[in-house]
Protein backbone atom coordinates (compact mmCIF):
# COMPACT_ATOMS: atom_id res chain seq x y z
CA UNK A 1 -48.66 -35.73 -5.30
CA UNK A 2 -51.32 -35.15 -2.65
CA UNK A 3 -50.30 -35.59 0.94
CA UNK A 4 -52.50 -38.08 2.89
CA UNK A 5 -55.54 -36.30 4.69
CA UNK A 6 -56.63 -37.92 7.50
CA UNK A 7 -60.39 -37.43 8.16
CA UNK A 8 -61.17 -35.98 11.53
CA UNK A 9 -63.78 -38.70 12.17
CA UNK A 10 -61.18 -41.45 12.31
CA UNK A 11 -59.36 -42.27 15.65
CA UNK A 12 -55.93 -42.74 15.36
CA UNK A 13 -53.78 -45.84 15.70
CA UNK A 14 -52.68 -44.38 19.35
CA UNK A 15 -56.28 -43.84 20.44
CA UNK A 16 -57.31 -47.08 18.96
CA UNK A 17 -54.78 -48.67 21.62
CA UNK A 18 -55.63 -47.19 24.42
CA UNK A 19 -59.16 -48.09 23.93
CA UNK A 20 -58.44 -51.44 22.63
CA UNK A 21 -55.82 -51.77 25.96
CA UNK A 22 -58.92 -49.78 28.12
CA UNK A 23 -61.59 -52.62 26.82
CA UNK A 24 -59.21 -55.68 28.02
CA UNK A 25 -59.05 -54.48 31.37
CA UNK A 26 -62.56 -53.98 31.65
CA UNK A 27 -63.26 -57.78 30.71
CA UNK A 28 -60.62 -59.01 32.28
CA UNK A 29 -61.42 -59.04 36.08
CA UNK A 30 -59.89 -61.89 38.36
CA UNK A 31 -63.30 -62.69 40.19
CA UNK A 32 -64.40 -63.68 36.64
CA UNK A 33 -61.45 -65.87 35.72
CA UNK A 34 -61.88 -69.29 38.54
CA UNK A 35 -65.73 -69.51 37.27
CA UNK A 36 -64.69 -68.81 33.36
CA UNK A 37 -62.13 -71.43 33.92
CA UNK A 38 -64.28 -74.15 35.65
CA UNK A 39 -67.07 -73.63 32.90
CA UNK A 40 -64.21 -74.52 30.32
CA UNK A 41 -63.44 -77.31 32.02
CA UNK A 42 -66.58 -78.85 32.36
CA UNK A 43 -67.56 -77.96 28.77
CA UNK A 44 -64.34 -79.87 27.91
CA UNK A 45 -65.11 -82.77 30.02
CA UNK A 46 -68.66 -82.57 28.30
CA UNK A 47 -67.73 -82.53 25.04
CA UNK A 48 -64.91 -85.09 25.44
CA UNK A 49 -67.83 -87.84 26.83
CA UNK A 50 -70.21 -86.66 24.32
CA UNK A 51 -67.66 -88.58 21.98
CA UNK A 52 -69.54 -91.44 19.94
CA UNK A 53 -68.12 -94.91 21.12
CA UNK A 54 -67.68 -97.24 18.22
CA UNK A 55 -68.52 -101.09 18.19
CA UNK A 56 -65.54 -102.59 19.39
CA UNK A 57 -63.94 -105.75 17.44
CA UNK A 58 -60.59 -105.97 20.04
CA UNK A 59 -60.55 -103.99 23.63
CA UNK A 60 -57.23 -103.32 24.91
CA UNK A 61 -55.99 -104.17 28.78
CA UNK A 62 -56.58 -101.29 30.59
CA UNK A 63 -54.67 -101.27 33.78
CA UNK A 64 -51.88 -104.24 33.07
CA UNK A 65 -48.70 -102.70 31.20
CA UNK A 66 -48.71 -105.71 28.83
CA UNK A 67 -50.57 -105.42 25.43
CA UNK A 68 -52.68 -108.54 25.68
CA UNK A 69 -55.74 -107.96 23.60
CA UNK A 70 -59.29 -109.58 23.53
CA UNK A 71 -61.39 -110.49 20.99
CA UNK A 72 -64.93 -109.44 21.75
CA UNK A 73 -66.76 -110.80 18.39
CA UNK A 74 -70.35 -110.86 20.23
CA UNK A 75 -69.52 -107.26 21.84
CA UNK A 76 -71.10 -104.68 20.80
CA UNK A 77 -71.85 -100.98 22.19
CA UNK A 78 -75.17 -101.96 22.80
CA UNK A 79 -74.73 -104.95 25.50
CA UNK A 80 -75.40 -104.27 29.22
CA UNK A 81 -72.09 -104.33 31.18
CA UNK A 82 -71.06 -104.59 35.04
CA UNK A 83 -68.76 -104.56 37.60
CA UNK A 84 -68.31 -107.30 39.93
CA UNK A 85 -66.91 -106.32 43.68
CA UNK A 86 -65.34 -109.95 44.87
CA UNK A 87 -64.69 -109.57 48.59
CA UNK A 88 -62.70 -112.18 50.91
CA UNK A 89 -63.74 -114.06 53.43
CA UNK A 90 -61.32 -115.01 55.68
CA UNK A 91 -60.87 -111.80 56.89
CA UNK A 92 -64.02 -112.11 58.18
CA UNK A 93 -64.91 -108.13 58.27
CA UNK A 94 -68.33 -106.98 59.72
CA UNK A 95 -71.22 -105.37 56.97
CA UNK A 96 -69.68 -101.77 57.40
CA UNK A 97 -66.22 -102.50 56.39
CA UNK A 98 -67.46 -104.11 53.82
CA UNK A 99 -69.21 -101.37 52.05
CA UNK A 100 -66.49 -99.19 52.98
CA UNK A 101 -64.10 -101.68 51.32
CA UNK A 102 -66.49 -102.11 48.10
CA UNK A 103 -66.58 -98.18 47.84
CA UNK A 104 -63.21 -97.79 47.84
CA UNK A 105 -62.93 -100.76 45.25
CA UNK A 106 -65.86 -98.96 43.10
CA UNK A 107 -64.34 -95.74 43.66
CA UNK A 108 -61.03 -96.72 42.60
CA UNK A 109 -61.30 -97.98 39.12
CA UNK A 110 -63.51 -95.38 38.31
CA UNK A 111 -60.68 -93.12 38.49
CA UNK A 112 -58.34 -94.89 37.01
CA UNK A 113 -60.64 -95.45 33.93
CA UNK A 114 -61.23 -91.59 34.37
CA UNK A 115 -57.38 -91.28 33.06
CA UNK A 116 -57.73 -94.50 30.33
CA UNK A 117 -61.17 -95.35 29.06
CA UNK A 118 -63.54 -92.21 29.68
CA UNK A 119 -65.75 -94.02 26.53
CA UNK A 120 -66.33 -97.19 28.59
CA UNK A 121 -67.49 -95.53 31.98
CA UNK A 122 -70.29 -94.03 29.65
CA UNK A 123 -71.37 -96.64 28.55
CA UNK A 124 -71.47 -98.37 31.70
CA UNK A 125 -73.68 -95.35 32.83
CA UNK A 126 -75.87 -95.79 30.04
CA UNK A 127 -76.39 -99.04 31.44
CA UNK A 128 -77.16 -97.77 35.02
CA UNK A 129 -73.71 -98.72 36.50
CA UNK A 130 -74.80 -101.88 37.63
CA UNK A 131 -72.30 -103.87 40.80
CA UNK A 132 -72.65 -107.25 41.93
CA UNK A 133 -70.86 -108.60 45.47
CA UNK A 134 -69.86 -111.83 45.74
CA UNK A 135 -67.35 -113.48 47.63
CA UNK A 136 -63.91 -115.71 47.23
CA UNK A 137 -62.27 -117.80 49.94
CA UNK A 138 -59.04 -115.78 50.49
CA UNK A 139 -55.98 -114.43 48.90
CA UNK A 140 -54.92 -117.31 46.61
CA UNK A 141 -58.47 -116.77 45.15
CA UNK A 142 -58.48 -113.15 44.88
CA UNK A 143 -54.74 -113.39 42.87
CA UNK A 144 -56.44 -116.08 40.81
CA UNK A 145 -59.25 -114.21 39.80
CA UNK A 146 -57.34 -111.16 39.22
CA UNK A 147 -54.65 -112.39 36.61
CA UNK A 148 -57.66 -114.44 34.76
CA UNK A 149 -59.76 -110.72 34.94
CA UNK A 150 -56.82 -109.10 33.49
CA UNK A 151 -56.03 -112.10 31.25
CA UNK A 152 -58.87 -111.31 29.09
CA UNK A 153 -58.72 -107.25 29.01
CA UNK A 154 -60.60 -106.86 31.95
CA UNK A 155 -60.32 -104.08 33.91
CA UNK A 156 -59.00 -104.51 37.69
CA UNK A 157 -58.51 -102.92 40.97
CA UNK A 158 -57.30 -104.67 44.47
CA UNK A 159 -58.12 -102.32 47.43
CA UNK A 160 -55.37 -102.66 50.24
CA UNK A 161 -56.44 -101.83 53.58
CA UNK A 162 -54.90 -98.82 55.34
CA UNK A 163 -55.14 -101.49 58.92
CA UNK A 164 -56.90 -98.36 61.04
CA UNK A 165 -59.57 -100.76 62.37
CA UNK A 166 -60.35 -104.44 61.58
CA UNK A 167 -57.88 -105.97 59.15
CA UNK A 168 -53.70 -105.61 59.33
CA UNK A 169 -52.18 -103.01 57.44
CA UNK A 170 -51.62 -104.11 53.44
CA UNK A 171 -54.35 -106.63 53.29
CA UNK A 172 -55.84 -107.11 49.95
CA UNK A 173 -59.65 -107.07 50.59
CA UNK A 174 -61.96 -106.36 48.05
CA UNK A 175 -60.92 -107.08 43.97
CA UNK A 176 -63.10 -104.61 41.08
CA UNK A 177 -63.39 -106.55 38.29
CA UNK A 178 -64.66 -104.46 35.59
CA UNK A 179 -66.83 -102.60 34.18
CA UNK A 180 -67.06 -105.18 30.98
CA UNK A 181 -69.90 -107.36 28.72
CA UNK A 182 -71.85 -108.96 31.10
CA UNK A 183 -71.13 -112.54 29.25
CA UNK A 184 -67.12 -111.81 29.50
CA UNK A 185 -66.85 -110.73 33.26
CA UNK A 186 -69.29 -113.99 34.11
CA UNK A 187 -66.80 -116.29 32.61
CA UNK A 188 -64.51 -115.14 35.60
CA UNK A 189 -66.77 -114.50 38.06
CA UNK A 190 -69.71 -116.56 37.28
CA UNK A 191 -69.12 -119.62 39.94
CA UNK A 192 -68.76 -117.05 43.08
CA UNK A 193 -71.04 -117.38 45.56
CA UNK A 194 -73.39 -114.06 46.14
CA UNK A 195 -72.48 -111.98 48.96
């Protein structure tokens, strides 16, 4: 019956587009997209840690393929953990090369549980990220200690040398056993001498 009056106060749908397309490229300017898109990353990364951990009855093996499990009865999220830093030796390397080698040790789990257990490296922060250096006689010892690390869901990494300066190329120098309960990384490591 009556034709449709539009008011003369509304826009119309093709002026509401061209401000609506006129707005977006006003807010959308590249200099602002790198610092928009490092702020959601670290929110992400925030809220992703700011996960609550849970008491753990079994902890999986982080870095072996196999599904061994351990039964942590006495763990809880509340017990101090470390890592222990077992260095050889018989490659008798001088005090700087061995920090360097611990650092790379330290370093290097801490990345891989970066990519597998985010919720453990807090906690282990909570606890002030707490290392202890001791030492082992030589490879045999270092294998040993490994597979019985790993043997009870233990977290492992074996730095091999790059052989730029004191030790040949390969060499296995310094084993990261860890982070873990206190009580459960001593029954590996417990008998090593302090470095």
């Amino acid at each position: 019956m009556w034709a449709p009056t539009r008011n003369s106060s509304q826009p119309s749908n093709k002026k509401l587009q061209k401000q609506g397309s006129a707005l977006l490229g006003v807010s959308f300017k590249p200099e602002n997209f790198i610092p928009g898109l490092v702020i959601g990353f670290i929110l992400g990364l925030f809220l992703d840690l700011s996960k609550p951990t849970k008491t753990l009855s079994k902890k999986k093996n982080f870095l072996s393929g196999k599904l061994r499990e351990l039964d942590l009865v006495s763990y809880n999220a509340d017990q101090d953990l470390k890592m222990v830093l077992v260095v050889r030796q018989d490659l008798k390397m001088k005090a700087g090369k061995i920090a360097s080698q611990c650092a790379h040790a330290a370093t290097g789990i801490y990345a891989e549980l970066m990519h597998s257990d985010r919720s453990l490296l807090r906690e282990w922060e909570d606890c002030g990220q707490p290392k202890i250096v001791v030492t082992c006689r030589n490879q045999q010892e270092l294998n040993k200690l490994r597979d019985a690390a790993e043997g009870i869901g233990l977290p492992t990494f074996v730095v091999a040398d790059a052989g730029r300066t004191q030790v040949s190329a390969g060499s296995k120098t310094v084993l990261a056993i860890g982070p873990g309960p206190k009580v459960v990384v001593d029954s590996v490591t417990g008998k090593l001498n302090l470095l």
